[in-house]
C-alpha atoms as a PDB file:
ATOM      1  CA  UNK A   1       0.000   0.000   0.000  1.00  0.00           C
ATOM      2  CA  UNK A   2       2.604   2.313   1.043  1.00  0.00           C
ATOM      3  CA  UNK A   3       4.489   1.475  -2.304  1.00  0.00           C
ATOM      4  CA  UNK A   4       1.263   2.677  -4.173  1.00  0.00           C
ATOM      5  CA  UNK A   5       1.776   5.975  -2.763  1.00  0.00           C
ATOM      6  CA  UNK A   6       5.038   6.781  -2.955  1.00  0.00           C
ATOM      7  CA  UNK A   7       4.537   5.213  -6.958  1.00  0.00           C
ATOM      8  CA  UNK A   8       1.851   7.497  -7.572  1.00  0.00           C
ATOM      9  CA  UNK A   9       3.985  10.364  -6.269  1.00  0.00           C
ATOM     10  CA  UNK A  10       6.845  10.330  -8.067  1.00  0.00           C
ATOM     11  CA  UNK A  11       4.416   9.640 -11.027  1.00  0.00           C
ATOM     12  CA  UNK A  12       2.658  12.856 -10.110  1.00  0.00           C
ATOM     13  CA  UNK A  13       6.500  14.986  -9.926  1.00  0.00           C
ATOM     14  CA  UNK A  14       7.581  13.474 -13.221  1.00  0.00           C
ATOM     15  CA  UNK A  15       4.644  14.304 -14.994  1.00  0.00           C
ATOM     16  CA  UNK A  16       4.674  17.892 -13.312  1.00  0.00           C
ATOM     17  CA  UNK A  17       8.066  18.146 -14.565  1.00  0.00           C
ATOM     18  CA  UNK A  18       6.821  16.745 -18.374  1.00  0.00           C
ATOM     19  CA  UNK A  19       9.378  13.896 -18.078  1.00  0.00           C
ATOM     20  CA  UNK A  20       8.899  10.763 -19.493  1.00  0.00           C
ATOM     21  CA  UNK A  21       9.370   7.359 -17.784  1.00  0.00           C
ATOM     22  CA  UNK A  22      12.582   6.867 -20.361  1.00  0.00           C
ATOM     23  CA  UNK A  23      13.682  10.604 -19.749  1.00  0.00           C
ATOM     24  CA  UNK A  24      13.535  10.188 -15.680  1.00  0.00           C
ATOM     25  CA  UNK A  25      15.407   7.602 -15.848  1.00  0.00           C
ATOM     26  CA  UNK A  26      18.127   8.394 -17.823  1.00  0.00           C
ATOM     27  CA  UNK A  27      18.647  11.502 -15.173  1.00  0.00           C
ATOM     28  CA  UNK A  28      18.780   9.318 -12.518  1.00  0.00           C
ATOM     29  CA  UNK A  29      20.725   6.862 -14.708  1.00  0.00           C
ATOM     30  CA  UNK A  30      18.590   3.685 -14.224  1.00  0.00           C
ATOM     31  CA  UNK A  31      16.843   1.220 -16.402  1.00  0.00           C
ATOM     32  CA  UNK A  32      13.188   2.890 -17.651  1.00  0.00           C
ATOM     33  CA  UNK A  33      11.610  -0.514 -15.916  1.00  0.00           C
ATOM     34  CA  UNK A  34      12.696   0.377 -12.666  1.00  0.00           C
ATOM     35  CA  UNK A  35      10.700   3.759 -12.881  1.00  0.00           C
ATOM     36  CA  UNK A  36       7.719   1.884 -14.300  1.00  0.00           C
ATOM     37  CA  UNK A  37       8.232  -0.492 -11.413  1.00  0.00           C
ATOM     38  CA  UNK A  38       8.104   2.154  -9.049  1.00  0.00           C
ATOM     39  CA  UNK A  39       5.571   3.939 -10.121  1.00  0.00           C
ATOM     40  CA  UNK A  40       2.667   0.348  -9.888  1.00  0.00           C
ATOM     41  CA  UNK A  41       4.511   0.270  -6.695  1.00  0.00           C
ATOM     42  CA  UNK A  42       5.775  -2.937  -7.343  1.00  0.00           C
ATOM     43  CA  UNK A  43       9.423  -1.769  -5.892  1.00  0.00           C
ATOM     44  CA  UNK A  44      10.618   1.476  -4.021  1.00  0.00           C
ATOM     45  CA  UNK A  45      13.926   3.598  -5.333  1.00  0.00           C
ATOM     46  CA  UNK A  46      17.019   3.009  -3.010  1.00  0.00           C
ATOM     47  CA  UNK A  47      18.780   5.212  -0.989  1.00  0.00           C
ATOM     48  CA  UNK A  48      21.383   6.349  -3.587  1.00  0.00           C
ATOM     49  CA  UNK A  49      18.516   6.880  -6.003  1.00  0.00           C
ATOM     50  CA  UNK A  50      15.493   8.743  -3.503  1.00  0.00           C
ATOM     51  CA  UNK A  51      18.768  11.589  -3.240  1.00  0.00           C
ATOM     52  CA  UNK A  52      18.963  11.608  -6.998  1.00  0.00           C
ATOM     53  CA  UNK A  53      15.231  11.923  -6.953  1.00  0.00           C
ATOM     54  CA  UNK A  54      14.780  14.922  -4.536  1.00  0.00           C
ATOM     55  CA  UNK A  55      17.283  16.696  -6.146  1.00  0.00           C
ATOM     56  CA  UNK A  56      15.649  16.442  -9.507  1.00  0.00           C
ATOM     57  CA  UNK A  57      12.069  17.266  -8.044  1.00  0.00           C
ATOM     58  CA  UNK A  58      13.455  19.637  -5.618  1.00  0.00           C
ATOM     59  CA  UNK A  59      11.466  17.438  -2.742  1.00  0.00           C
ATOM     60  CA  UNK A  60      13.091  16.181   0.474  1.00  0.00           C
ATOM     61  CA  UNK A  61      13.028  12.696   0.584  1.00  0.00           C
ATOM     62  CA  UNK A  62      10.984  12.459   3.406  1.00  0.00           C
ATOM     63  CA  UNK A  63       8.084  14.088   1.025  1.00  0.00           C
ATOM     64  CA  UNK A  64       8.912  11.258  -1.110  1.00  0.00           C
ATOM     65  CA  UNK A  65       8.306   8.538   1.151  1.00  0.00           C
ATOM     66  CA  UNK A  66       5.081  10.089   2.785  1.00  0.00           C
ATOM     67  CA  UNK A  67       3.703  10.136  -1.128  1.00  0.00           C
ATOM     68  CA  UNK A  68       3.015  14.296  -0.864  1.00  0.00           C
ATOM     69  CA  UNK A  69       4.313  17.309  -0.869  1.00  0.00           C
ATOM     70  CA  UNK A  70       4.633  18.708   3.098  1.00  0.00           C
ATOM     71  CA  UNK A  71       3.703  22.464   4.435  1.00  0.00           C
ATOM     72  CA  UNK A  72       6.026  22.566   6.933  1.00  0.00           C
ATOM     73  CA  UNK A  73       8.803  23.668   4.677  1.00  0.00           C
ATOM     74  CA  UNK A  74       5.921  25.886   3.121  1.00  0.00           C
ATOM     75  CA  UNK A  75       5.424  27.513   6.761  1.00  0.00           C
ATOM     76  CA  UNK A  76       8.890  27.575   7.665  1.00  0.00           C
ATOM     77  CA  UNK A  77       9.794  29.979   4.256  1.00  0.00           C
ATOM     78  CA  UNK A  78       6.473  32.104   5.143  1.00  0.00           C
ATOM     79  CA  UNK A  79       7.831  32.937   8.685  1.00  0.00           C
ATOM     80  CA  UNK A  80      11.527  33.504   7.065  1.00  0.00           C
ATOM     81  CA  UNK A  81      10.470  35.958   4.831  1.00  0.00           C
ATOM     82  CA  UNK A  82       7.670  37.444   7.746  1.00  0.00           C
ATOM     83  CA  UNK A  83      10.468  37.712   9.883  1.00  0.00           C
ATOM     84  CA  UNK A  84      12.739  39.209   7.067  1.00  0.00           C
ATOM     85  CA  UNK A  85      10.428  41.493   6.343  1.00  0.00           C
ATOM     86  CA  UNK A  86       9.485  42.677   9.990  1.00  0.00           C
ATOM     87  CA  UNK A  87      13.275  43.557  10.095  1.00  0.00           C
ATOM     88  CA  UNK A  88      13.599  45.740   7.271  1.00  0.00           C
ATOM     89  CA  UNK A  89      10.650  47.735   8.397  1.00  0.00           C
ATOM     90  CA  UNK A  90      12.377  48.121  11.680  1.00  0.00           C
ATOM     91  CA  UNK A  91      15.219  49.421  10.148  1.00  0.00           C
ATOM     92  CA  UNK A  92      12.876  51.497   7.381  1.00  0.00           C
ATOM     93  CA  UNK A  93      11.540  53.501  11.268  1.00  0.00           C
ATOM     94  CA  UNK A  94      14.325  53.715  12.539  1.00  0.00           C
ATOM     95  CA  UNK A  95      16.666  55.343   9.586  1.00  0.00           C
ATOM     96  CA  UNK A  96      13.653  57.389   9.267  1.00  0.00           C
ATOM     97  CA  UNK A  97      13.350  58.758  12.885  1.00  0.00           C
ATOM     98  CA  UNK A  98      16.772  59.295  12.358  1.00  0.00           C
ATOM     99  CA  UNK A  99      16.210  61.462   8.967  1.00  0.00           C
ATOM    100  CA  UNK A 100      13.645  63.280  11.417  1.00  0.00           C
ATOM    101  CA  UNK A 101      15.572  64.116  13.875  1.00  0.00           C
ATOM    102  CA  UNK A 102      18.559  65.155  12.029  1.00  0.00           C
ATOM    103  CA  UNK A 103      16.433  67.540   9.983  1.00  0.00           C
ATOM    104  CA  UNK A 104      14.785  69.058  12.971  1.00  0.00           C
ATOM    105  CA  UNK A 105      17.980  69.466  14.449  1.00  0.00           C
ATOM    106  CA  UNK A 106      19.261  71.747  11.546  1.00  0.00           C
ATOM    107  CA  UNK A 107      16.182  74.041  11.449  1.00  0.00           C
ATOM    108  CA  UNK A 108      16.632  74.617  14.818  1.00  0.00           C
ATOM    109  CA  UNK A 109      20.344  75.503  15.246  1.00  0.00           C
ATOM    110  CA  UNK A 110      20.051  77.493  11.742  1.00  0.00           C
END
């Protein structure tokens, strides 16, 4: 069952990508069976070749073996970039109080 899953999977990345069985394989390089294999969920790739297949889906190989895609690395890049952007507004106030106060400070010793 589990095989089914993670088949249908990387069936569902290489079509995203527009690959053919053939094509995948020679990436990888395998036979174009074992892909075909995988893919009924007759056999899962090994080790060596679920790296080669992150890589070339740009999945962790966790994701992989689940049989979908995960959020968490979804979330995590949303709070990065959150937290990235909290920080340049920070320093957007600050440089502005700044700008403020140095202008103020001119017109008043003028």
């Amino acid at each position: 069952m589990e095989n089914e899953k993670i088949g249908s999977f990387i069936k569902k990345l290489r079509e995203e990508k527009n690959l053919t069985q053939e094509e995948l394989a020679r990436l990888i390089p395998i036979g174009r069976g074992a892909v075909s294999k995988w893919e009924r969920g007759v056999t899962i790739p090994d080790s060596i070749t679920l790296l080669k297949l992150s890589e070339i889906f740009n999945v962790s190989i966790n994701e992989i073996l689940l049989g979908k895609k995960s959020t968490i690395g979804k979330e995590k890049e949303l709070y990065n970039k959150s937290q990235k952007n909290f920080v340049i507004l920070i320093v957007t106030i600050v440089i502005l109080l700044l700008l403020y106060f140095y202008i103020n400070f001119i017109i008043f010793f003028k």
